[in-house]
C-alpha atoms as a PDB file:
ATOM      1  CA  UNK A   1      48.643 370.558  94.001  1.00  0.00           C
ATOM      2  CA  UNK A   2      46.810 373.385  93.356  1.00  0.00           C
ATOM      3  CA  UNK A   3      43.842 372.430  92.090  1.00  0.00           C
ATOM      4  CA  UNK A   4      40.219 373.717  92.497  1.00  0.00           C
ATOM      5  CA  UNK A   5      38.032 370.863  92.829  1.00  0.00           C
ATOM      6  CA  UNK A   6      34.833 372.456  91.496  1.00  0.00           C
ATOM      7  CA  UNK A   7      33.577 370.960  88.171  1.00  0.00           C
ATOM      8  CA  UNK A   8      36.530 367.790  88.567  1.00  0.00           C
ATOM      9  CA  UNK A   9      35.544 363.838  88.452  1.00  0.00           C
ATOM     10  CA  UNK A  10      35.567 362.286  91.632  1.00  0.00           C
ATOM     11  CA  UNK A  11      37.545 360.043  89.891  1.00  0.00           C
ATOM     12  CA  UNK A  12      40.454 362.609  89.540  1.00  0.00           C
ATOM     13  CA  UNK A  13      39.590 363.446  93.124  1.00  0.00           C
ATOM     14  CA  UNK A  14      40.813 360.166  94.414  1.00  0.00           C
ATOM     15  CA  UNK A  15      43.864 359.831  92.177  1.00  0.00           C
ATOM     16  CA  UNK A  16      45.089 363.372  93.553  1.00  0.00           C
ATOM     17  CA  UNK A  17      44.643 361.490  97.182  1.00  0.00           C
ATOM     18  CA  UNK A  18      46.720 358.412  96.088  1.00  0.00           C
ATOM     19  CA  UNK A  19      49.201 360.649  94.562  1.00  0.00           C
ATOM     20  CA  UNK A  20      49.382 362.660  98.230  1.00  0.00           C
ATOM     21  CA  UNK A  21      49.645 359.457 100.298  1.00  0.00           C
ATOM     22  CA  UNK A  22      52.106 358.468  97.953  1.00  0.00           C
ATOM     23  CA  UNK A  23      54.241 361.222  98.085  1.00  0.00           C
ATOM     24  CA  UNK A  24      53.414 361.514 102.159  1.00  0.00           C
ATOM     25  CA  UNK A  25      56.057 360.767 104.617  1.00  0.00           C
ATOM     26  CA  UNK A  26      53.742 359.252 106.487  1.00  0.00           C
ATOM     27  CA  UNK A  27      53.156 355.418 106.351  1.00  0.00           C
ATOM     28  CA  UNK A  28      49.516 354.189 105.747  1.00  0.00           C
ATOM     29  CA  UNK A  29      48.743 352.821 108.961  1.00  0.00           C
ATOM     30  CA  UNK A  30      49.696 356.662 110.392  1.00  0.00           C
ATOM     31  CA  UNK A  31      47.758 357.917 107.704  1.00  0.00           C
ATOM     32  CA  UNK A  32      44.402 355.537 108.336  1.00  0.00           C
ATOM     33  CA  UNK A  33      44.794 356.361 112.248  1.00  0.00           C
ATOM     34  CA  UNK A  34      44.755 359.717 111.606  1.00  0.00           C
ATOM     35  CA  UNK A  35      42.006 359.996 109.151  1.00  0.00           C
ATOM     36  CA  UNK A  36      40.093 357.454 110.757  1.00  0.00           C
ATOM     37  CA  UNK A  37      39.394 354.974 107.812  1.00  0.00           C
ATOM     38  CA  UNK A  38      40.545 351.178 108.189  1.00  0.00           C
ATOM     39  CA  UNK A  39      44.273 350.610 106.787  1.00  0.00           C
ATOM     40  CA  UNK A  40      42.577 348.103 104.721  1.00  0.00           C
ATOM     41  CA  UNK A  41      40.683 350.674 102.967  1.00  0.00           C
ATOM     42  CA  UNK A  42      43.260 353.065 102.338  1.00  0.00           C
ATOM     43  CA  UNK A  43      45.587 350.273 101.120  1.00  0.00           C
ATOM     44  CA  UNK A  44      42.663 349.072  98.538  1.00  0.00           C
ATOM     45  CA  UNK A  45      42.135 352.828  97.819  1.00  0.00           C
ATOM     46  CA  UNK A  46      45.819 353.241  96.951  1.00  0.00           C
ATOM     47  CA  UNK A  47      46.159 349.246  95.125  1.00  0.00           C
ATOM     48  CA  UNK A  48      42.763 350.735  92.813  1.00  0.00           C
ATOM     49  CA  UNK A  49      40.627 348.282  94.274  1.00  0.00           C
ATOM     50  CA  UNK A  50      38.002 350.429  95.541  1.00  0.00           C
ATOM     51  CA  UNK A  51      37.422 353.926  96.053  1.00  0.00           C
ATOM     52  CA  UNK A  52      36.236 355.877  99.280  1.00  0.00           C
ATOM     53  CA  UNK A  53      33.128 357.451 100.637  1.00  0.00           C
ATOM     54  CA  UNK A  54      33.253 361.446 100.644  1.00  0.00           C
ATOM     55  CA  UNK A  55      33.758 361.783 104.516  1.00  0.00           C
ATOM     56  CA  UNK A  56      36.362 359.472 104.262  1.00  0.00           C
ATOM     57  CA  UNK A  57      38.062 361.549 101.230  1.00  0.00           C
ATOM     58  CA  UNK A  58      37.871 364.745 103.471  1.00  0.00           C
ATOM     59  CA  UNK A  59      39.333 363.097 106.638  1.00  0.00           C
ATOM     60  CA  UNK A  60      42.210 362.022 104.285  1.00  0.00           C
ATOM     61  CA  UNK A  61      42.926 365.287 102.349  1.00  0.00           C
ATOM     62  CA  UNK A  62      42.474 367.310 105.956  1.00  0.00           C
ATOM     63  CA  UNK A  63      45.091 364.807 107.515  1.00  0.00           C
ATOM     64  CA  UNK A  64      47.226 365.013 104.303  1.00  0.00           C
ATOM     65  CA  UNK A  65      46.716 369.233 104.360  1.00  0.00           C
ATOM     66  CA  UNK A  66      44.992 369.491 101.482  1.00  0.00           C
ATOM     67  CA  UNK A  67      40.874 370.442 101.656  1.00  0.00           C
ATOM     68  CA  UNK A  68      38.145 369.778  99.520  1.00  0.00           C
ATOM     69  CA  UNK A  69      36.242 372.566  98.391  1.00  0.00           C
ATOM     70  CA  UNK A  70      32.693 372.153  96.571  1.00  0.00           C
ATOM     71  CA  UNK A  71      31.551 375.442  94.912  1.00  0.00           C
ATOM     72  CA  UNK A  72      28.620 375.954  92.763  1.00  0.00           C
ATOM     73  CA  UNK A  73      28.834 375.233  88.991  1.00  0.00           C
ATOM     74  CA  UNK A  74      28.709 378.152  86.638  1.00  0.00           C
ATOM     75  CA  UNK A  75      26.351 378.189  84.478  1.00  0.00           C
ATOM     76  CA  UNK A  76      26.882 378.550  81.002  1.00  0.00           C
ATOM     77  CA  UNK A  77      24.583 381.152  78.561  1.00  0.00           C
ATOM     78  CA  UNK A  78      23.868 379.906  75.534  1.00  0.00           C
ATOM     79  CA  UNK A  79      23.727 381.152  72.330  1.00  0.00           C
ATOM     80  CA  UNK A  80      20.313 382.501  70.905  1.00  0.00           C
END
């Protein structure tokens, strides 16, 4: 994937998690066992019903092999 997650929508957080359970080998109910979330909320993560908390994200991404990395925002100088 190769994405820093710094300054990205949680939004486009999530969808880069349904993409990697998508693309997994794994089926969900491996997947949910291993993260430790319910099957029913990984299969409503991955129909768009709902989303997921950000523990829950991080079990899933560390189970998938991807991590989630929070960094601090750069600030930007403005203009005088």
């Amino acid at each position: 994937m190769g994405k820093h997650w710094y300054n990205v929508p949680m939004s486009e957080i999530v969808q880069s998690l349904r993409q990697a359970v998508k693309a997994s080998e794994k089926t969900q109910y491996r997947l949910a066992k291993e993260a430790k979330v319910a099957q029913s909320m990984l299969s409503r993560l991955l129909s768009r019903e709902r989303g997921l908390s950000i523990e829950a994200a991080e079990r899933l991404a560390d189970v998938l092999g991807l991590e989630l990395v929070l960094r601090p925002k750069t600030v930007k100088k403005t203009e005088r």
